[in-house]
N, C-alpha and C. Protein backbone atom coordinates (compact mmCIF):
# COMPACT_ATOMS: atom_id res chain seq x y z
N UNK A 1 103.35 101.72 140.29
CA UNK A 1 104.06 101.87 139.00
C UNK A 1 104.12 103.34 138.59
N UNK A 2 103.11 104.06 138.72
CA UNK A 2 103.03 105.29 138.68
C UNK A 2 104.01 106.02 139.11
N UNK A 3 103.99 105.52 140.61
CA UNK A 3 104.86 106.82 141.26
C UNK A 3 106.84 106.63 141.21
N UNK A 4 106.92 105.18 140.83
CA UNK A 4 108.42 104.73 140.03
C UNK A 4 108.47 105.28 139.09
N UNK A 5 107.68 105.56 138.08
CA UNK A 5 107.88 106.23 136.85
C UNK A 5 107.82 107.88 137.29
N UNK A 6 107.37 108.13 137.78
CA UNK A 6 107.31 109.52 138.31
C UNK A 6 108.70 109.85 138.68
N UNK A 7 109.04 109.01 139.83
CA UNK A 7 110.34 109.26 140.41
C UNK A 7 111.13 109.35 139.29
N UNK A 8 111.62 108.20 138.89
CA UNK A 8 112.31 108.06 137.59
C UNK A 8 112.74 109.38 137.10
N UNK A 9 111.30 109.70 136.64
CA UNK A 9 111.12 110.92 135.47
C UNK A 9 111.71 112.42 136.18
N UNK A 10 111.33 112.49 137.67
CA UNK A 10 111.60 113.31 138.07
C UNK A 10 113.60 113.12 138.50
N UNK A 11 114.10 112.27 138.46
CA UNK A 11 115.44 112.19 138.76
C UNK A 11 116.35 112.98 137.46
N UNK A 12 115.25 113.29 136.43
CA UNK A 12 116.16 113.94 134.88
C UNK A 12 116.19 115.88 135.06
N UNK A 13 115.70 116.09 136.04
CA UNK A 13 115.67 117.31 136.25
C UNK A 13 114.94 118.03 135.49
N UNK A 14 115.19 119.82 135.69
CA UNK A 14 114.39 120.41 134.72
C UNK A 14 114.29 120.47 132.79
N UNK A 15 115.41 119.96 132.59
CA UNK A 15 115.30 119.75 131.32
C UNK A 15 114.38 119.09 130.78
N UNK A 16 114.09 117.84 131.62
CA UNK A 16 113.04 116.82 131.02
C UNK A 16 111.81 117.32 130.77
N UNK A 17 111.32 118.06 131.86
CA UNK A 17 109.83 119.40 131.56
C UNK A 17 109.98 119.85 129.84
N UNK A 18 111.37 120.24 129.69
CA UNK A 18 111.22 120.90 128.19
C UNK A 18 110.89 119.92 127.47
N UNK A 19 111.72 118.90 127.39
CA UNK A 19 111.83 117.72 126.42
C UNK A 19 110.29 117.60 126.49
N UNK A 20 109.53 117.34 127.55
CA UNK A 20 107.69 117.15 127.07
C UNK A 20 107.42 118.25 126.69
N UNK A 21 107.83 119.51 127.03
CA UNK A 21 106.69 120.39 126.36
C UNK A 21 107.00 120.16 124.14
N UNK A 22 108.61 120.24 124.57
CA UNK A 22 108.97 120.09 123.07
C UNK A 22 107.53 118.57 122.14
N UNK A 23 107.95 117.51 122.97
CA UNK A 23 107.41 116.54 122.77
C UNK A 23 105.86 116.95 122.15
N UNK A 24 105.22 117.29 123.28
CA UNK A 24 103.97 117.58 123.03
C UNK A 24 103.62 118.53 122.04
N UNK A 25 104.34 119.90 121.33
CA UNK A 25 104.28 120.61 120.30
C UNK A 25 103.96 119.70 118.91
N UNK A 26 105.34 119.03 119.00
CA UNK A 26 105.52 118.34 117.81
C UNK A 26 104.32 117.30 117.83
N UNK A 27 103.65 116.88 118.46
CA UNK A 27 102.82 115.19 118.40
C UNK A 27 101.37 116.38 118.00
N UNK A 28 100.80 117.34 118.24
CA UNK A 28 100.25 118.69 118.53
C UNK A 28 100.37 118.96 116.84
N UNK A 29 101.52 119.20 116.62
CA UNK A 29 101.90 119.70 114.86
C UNK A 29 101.30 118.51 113.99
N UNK A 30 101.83 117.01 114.49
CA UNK A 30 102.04 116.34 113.23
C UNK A 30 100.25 115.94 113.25
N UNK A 31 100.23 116.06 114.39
CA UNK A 31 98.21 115.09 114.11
C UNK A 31 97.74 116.52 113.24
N UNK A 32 97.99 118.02 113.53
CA UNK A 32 97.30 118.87 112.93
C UNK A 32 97.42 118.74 111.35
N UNK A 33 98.56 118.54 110.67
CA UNK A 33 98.94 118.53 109.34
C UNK A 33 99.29 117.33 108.84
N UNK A 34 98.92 116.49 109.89
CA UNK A 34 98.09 115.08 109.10
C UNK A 34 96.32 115.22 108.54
N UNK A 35 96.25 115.67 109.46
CA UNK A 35 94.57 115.90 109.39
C UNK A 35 94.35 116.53 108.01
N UNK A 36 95.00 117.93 107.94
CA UNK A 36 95.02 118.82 107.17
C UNK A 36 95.51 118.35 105.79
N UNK A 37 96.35 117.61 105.58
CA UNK A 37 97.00 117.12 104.63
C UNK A 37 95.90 116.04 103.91
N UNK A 38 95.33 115.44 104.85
CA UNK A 38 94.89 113.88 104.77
C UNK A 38 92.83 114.54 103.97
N UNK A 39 92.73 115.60 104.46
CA UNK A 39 91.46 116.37 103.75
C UNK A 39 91.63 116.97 102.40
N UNK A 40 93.29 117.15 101.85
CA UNK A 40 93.64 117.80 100.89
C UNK A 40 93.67 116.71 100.08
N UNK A 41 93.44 114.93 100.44
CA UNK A 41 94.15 114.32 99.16
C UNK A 41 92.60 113.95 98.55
N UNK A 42 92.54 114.12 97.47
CA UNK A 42 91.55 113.66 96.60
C UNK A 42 91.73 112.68 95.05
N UNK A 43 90.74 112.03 94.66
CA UNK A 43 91.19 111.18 93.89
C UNK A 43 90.98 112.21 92.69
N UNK A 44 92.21 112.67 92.02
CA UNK A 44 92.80 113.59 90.94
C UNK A 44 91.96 113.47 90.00
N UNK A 45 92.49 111.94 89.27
CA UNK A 45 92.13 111.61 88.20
C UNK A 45 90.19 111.70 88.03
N UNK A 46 89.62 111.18 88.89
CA UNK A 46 88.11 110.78 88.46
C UNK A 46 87.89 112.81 88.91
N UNK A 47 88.48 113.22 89.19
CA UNK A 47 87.99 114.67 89.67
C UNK A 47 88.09 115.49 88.73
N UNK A 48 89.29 115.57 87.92
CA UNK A 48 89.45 115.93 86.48
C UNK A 48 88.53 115.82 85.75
N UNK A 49 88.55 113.88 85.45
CA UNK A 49 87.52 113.81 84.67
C UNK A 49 86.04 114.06 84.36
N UNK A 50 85.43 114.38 85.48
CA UNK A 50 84.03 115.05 85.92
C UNK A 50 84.23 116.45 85.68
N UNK A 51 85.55 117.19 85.54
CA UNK A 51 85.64 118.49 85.29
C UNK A 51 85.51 118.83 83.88
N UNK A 52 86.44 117.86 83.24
CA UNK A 52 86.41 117.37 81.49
C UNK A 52 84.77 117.63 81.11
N UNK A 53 84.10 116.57 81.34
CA UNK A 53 82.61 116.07 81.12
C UNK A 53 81.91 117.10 80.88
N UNK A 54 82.27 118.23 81.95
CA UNK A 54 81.37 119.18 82.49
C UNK A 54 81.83 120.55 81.02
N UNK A 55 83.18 120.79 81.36
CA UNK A 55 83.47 121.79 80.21
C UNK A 55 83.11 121.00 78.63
N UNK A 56 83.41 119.94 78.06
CA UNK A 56 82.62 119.50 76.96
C UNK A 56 81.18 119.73 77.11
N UNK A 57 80.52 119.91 77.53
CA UNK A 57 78.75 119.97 78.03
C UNK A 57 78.57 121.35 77.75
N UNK A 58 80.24 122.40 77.49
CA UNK A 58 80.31 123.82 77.87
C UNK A 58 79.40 124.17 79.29
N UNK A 59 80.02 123.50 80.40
CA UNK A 59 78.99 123.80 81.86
C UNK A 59 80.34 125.03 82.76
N UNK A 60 80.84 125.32 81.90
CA UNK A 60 81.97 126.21 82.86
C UNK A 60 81.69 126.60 84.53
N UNK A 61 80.66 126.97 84.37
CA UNK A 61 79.91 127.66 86.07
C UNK A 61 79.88 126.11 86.47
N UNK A 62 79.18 125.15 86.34
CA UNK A 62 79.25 124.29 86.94
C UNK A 62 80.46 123.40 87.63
N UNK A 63 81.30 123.45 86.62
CA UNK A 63 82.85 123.16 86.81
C UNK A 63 83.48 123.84 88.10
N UNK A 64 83.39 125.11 87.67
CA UNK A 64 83.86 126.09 88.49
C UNK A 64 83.08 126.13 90.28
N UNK A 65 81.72 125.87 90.56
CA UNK A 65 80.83 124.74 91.31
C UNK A 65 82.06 124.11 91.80
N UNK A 66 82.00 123.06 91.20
CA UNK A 66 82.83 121.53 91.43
C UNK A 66 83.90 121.94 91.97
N UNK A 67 84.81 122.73 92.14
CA UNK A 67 86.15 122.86 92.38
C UNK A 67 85.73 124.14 94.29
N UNK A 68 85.31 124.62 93.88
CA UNK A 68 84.44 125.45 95.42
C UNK A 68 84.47 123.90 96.04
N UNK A 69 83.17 123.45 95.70
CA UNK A 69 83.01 122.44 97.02
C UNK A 69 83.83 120.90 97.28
N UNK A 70 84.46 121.21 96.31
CA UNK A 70 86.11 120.29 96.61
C UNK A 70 86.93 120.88 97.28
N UNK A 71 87.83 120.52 98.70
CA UNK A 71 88.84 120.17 99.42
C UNK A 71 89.93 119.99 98.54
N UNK A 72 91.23 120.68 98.96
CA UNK A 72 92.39 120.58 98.75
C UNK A 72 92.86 121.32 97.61
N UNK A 73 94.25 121.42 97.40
CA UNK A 73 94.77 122.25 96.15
C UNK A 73 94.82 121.80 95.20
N UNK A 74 94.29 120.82 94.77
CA UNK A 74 94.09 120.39 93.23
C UNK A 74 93.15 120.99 92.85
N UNK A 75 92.44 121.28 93.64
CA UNK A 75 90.48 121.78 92.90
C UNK A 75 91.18 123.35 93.01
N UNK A 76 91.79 123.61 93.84
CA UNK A 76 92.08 125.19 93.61
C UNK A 76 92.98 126.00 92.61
N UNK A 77 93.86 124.94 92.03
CA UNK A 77 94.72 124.94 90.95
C UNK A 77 93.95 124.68 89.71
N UNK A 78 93.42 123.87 90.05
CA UNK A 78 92.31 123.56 88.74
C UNK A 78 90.53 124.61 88.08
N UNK A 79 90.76 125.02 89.41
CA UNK A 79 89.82 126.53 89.54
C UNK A 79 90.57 127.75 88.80
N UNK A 80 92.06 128.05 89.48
CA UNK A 80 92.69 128.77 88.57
C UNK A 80 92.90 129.26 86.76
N UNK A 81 92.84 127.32 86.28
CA UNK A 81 92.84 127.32 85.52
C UNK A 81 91.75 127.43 84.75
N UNK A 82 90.44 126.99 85.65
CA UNK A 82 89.18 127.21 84.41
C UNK A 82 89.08 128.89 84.38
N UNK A 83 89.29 130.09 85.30
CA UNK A 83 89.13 131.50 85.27
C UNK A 83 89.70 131.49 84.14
N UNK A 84 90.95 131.04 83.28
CA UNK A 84 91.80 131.78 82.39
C UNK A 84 91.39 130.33 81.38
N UNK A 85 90.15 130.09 80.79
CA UNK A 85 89.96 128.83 80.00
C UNK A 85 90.17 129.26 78.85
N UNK A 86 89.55 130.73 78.66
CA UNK A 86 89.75 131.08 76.98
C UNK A 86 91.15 132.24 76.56
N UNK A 87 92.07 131.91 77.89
CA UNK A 87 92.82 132.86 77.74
C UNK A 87 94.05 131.95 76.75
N UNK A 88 95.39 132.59 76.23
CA UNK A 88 96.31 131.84 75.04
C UNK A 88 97.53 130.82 76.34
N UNK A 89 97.89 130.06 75.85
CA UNK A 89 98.74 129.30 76.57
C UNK A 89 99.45 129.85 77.62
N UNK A 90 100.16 131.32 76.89
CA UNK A 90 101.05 131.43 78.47
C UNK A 90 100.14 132.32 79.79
N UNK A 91 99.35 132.90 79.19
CA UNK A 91 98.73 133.41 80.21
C UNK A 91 97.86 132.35 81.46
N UNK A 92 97.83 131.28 80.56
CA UNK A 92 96.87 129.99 81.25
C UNK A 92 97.52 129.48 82.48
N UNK A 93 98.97 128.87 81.49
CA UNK A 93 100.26 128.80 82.16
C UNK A 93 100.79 129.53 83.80
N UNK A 94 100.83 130.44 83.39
CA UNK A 94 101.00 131.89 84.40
C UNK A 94 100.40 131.41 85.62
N UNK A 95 99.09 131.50 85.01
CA UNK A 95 97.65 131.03 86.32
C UNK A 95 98.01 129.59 87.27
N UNK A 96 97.96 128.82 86.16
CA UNK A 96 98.40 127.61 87.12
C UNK A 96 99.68 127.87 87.61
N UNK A 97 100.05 128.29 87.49
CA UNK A 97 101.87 128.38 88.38
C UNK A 97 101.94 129.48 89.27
N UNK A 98 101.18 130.53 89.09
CA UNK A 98 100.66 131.07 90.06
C UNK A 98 99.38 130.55 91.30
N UNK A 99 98.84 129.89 90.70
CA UNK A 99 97.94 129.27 92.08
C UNK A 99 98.75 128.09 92.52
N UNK A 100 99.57 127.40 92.35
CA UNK A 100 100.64 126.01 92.90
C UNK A 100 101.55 126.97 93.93
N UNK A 101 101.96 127.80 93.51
CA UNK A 101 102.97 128.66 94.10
C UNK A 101 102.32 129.19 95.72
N UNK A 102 100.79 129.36 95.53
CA UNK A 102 100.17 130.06 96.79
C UNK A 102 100.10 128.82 97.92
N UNK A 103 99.72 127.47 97.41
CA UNK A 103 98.87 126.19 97.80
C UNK A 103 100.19 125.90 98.42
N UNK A 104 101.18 125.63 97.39
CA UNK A 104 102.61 125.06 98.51
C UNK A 104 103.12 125.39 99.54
N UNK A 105 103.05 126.43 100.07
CA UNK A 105 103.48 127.05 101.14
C UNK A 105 102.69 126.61 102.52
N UNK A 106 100.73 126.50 102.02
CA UNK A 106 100.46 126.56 102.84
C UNK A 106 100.50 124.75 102.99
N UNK A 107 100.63 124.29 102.17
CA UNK A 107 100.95 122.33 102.80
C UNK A 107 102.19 122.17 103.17
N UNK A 108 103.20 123.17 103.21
CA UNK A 108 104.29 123.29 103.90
C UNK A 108 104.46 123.77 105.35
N UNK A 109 103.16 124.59 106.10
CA UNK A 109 103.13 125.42 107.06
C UNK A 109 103.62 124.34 108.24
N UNK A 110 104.33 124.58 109.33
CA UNK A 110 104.60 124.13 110.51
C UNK A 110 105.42 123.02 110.17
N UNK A 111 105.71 121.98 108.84
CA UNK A 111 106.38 121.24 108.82
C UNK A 111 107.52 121.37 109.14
N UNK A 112 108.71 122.75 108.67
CA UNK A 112 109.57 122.91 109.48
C UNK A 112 109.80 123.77 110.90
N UNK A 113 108.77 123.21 111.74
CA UNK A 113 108.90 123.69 112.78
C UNK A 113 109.16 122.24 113.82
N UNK A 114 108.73 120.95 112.77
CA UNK A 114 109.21 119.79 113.75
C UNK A 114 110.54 119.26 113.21
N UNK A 115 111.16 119.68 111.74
CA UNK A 115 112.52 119.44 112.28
C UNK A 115 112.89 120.22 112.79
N UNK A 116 112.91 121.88 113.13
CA UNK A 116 113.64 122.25 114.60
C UNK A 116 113.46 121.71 115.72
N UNK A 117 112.39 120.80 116.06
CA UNK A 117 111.87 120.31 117.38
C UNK A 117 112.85 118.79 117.31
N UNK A 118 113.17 118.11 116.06
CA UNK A 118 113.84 117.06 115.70
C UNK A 118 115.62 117.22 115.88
N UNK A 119 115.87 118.82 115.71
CA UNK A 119 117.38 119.06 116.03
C UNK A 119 117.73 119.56 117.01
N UNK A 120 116.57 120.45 117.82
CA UNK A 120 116.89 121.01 119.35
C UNK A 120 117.01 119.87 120.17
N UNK A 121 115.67 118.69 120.01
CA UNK A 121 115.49 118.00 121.46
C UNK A 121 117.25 117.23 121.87
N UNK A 122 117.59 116.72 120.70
CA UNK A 122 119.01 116.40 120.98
C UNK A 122 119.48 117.51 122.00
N UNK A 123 119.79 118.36 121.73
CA UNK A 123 120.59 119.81 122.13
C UNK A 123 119.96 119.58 123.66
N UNK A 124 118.99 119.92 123.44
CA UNK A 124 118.16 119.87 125.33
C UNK A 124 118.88 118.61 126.06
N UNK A 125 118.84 117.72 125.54
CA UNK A 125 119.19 116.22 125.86
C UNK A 125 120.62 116.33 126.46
N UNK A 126 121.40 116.62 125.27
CA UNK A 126 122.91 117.09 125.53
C UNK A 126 123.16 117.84 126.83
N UNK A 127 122.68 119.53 126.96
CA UNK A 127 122.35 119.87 127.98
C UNK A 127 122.57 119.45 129.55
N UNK A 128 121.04 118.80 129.11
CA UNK A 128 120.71 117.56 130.53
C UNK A 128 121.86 116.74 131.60
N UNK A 129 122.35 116.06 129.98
CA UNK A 129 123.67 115.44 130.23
C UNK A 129 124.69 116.39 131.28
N UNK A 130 125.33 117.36 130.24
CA UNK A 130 126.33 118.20 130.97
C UNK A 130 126.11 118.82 132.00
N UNK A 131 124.52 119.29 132.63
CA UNK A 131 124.29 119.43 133.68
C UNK A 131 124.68 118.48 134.43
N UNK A 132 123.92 117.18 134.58
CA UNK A 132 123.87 116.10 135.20
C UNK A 132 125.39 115.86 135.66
N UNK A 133 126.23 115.60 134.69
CA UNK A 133 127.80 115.87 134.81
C UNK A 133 128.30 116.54 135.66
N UNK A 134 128.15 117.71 135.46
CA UNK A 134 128.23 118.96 136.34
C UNK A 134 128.16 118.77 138.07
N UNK A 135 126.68 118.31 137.83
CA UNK A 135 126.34 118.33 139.70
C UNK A 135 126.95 116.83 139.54
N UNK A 136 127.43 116.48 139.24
CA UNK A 136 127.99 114.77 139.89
C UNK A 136 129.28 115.10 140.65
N UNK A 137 130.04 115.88 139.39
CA UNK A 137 131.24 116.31 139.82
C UNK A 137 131.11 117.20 141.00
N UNK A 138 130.60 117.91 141.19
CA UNK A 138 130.18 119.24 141.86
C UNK A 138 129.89 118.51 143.45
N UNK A 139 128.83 117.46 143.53
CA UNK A 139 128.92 116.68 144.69
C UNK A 139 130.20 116.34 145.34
N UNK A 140 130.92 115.47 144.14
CA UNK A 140 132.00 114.59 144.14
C UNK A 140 133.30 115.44 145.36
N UNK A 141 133.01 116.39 144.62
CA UNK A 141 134.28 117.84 145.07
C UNK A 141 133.62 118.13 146.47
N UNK A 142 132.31 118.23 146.53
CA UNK A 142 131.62 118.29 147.92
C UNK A 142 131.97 117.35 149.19
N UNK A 143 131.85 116.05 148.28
CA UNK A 143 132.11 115.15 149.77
C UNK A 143 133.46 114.41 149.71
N UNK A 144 134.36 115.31 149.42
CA UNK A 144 136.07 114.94 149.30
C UNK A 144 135.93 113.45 148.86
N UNK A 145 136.98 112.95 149.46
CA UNK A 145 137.67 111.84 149.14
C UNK A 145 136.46 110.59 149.55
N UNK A 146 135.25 110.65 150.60
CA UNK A 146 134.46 110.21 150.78
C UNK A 146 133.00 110.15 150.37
N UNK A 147 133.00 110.40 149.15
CA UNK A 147 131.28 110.61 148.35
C UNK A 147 130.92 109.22 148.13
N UNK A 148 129.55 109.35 148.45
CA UNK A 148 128.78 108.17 148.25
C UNK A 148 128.92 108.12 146.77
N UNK A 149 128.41 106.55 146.91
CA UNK A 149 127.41 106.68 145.36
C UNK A 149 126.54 106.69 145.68
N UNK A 150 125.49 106.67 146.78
CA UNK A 150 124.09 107.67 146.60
C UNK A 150 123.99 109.20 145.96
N UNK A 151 124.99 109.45 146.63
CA UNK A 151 125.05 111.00 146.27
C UNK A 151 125.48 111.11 144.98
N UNK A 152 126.41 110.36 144.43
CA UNK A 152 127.06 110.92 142.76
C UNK A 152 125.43 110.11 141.84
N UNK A 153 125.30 109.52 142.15
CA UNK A 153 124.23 108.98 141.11
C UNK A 153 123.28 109.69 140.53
N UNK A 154 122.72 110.49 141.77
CA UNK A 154 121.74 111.93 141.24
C UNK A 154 122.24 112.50 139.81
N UNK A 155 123.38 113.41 139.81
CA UNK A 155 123.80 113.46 138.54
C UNK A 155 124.17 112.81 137.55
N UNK A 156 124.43 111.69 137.76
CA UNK A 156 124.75 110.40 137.16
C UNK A 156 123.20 110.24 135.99
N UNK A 157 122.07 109.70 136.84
CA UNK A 157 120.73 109.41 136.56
C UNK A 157 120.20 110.68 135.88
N UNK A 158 120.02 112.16 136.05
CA UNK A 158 120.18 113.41 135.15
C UNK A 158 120.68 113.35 133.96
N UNK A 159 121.80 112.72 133.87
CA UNK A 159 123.04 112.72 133.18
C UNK A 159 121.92 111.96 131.50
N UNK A 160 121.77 110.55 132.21
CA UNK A 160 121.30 109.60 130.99
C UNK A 160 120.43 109.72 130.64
N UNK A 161 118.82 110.35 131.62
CA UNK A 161 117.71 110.42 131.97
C UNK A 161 117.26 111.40 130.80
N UNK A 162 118.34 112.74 130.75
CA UNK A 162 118.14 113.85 129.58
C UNK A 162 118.42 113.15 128.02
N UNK A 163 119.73 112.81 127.90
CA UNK A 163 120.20 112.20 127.17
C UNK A 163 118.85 111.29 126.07
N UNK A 164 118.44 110.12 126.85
CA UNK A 164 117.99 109.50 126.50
C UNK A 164 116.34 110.00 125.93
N UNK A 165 115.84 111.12 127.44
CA UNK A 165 114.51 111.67 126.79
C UNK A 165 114.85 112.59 125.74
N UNK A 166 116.13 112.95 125.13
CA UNK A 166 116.30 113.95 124.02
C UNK A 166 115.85 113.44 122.28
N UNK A 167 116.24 112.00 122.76
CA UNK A 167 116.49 110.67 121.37
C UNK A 167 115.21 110.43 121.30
N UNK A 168 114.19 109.99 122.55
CA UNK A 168 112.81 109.72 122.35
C UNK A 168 112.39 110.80 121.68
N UNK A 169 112.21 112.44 122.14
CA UNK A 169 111.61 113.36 121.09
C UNK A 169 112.24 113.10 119.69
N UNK A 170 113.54 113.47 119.59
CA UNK A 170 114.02 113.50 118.20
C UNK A 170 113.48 112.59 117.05
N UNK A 171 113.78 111.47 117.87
CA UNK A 171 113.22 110.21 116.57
C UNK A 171 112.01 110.48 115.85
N UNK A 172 111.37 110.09 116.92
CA UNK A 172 109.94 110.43 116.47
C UNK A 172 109.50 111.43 115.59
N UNK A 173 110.30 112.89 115.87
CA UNK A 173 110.06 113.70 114.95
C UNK A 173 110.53 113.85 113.87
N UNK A 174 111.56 113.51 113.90
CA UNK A 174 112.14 113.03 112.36
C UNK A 174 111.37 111.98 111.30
N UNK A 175 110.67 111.12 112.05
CA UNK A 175 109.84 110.28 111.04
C UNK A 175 108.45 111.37 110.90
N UNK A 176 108.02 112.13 111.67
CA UNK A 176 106.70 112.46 111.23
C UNK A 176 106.97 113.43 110.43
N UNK A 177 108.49 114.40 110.04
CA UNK A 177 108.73 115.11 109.42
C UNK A 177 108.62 114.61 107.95
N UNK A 178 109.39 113.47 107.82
CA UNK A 178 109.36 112.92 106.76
C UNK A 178 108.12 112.04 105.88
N UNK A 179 107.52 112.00 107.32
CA UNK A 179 106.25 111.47 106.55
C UNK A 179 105.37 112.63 106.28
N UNK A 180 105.22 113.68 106.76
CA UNK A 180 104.62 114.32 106.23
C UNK A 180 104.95 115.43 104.98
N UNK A 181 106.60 115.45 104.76
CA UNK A 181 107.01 116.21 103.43
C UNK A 181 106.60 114.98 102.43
N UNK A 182 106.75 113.37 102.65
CA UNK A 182 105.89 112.79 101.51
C UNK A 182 104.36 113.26 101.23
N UNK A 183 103.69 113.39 102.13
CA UNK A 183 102.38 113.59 101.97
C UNK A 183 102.31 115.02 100.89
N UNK A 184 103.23 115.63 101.41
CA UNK A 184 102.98 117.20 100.86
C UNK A 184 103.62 117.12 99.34
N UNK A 185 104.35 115.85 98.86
CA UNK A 185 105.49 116.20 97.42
C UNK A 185 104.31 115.41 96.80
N UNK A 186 103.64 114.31 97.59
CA UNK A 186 102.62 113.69 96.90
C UNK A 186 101.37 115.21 96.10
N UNK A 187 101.03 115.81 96.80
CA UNK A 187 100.10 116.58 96.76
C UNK A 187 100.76 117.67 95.52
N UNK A 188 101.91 117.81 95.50
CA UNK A 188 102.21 118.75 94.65
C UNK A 188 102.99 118.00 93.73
N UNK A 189 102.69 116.76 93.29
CA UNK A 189 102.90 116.00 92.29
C UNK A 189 101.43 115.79 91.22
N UNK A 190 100.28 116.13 92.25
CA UNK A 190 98.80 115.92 91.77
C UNK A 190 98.33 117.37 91.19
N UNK A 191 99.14 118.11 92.11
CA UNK A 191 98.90 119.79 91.24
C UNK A 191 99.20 120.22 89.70
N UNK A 192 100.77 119.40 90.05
CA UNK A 192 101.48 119.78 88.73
C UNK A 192 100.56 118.83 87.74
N UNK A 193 100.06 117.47 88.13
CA UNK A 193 99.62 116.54 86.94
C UNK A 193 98.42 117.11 86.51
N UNK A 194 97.63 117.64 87.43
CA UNK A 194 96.12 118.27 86.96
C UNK A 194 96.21 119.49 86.38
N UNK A 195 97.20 119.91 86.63
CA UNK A 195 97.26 121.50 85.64
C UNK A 195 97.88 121.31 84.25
N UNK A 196 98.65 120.06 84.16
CA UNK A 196 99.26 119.74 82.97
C UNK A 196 98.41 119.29 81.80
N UNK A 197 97.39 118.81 82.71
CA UNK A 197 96.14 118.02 81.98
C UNK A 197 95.48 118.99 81.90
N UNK A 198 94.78 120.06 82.52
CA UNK A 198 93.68 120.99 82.48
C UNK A 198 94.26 121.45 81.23
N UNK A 199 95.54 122.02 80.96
CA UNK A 199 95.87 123.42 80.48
C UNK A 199 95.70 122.61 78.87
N UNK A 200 96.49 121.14 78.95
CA UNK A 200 96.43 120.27 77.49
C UNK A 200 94.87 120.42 77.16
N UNK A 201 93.95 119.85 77.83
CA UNK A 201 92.51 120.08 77.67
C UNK A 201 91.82 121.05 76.94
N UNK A 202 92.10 122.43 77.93
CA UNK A 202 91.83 123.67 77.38
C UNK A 202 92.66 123.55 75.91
N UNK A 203 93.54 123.73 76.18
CA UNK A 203 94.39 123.93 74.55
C UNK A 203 93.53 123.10 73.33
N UNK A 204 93.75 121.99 73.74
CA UNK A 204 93.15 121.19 72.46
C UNK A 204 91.92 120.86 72.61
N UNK A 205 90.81 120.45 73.40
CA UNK A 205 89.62 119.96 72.74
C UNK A 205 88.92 120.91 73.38
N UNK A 206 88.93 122.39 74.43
CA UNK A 206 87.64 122.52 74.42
C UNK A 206 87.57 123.79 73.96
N UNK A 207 86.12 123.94 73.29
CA UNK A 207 85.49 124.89 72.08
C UNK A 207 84.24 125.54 72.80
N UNK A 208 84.19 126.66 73.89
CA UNK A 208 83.35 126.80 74.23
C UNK A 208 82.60 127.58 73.17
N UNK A 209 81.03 127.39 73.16
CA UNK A 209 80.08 127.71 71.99
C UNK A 209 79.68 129.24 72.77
N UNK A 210 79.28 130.38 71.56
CA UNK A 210 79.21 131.61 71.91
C UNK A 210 77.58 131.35 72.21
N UNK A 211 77.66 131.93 73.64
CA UNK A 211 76.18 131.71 74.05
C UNK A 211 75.67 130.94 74.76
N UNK A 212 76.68 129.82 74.94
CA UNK A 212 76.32 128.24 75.31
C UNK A 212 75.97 128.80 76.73
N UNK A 213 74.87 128.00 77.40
CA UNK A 213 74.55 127.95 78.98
C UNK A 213 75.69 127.16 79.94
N UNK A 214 76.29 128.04 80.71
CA UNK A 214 77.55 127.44 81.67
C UNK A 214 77.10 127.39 82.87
C-alpha cells in the first residue's frame, strides 16, 4: 500500500514536493497559534473580579501581582490600566488603547501567512496542471500520429495529481485561518470588555486611601 501511494504521489511531479512543504508550514503555523492563542484565553470575568476585590482592599501591588502571573492580553491590558489607576479618564483611556493596540498584532502574528499558503497552494496546483498538460501534449507531438496512452497518461496523471493536491492544502487552510481569526476577535472582544470595566471601576468606585498598604 505504501509503495502505490508512493507511486501515485510520485506520478504528480515536482510540484507536489511544494504542495507538502506548503502543507506542512501551514499545519506547523496553525498547531503553533492554536497553542498560543488557546494559553491566551482566560476566564475574563472571575479574573476581573479578583482584580476588583483586590483594588477595594486598596491591594494595588497585589493586583498588579495578579496580572504578571496571568497569561494572555487581558491581564496585560488590564495591567496597563491599573499603572494609570489614579490618572483622569482620558489619560486612563489612552493606556488601555494603547496596550490593545500592542497585544493585537501579536495574536495576529503568522495568521496571514496561512491565507497566503490558502491562495498560493491553488496557484501551485494550477501550475502542476499546465505542466502536466504541457508534457502530455509534448509526448503526443513526440510519438506522431501513434502515441500510446501509456505514454500520454504521465501528463495526464501530473495534470490532476497537482490539481487536486493544490485543493487538499487550500481547504484546509482556509478553515484553520478562519478558525483562528475567531479565536483572535474572541480575545479582542475580552480586551475591549475588561478595559471597559477596569476604566468604569477606576472612575467610579475606587478611592484609594492616602497611605493605604498596596
Amino acid at each position: 500500500m505504501r509503495a502505490f501511494s508512493y507511486s501515485v504521489f510520485a506520478k504528480g511531479g515536482p510540484v507536489m514536493w511544494l504542495l507538502v512543504l506548503l502543507g506542512l508550514v501551514a499545519v506547523v503555523i496553525f498547531i503553533e497559534r492554536a497553542l498560543f492563542l488557546h494559553r491566551g484565553q482566560i476566564r475574563s470575568t472571575e479574573f476581573l473580579e479578583g482584580i476588583k476585590n483586590l483594588l477595594l482592599k486598596n491591594r494595588l501591588m497585589e493586583a498588579l501581582t495578579l496580572c504578571e502571573e496571568t497569561p494572555g492580553p487581558v491581564a496585560k491590558v488590564v495591567k496597563a490600566g491599573l499603572r494609570h489607576a489614579t490618572d483622569d479618564e482620558p489619560a486612563l483611556r489612552f493606556a488601555l488603547q494603547e496596550a490593545a493596540l500592542v497585544e493585537i498584532p501579536i495574536l495576529e502574528r503568522r495568521i496571514s501567512a496561512l491565507a497566503a499558503i490558502a491562495q498560493i497552494a491553488p496557484l501551485f496546483g494550477l501550475l502542476g496542471t499546465l505542466l502536466g498538460m504541457i508534457k502530455t501534449f509534448w509526448q503526443f507531438n513526440q510519438g506522431g500520429n501513434y502515441a500510446t496512452p501509456v505514454v500520454l497518461a504521465g501528463g495526464m496523471w501530473e495534470a490532476l495529481l497537482t490539481a487536486a493536491a493544490g485543493l487538499v492544502v487550500a481547504i484546509p487552510a482556509h478553515l484553520a485561518r478562519h478558525f483562528l481569526a475567531g479565536r483572535v476577535r474572541a480575545l479582542v472582544q475580552d480586551m475591549e470588555w475588561a478595559g471597559n470595566e477596569l476604566m468604569r471601576f477606576l472612575q467610579r468606585d475606587y478611592h484609594p486611601e492616602p497611605g493605604a498598604k498596596q
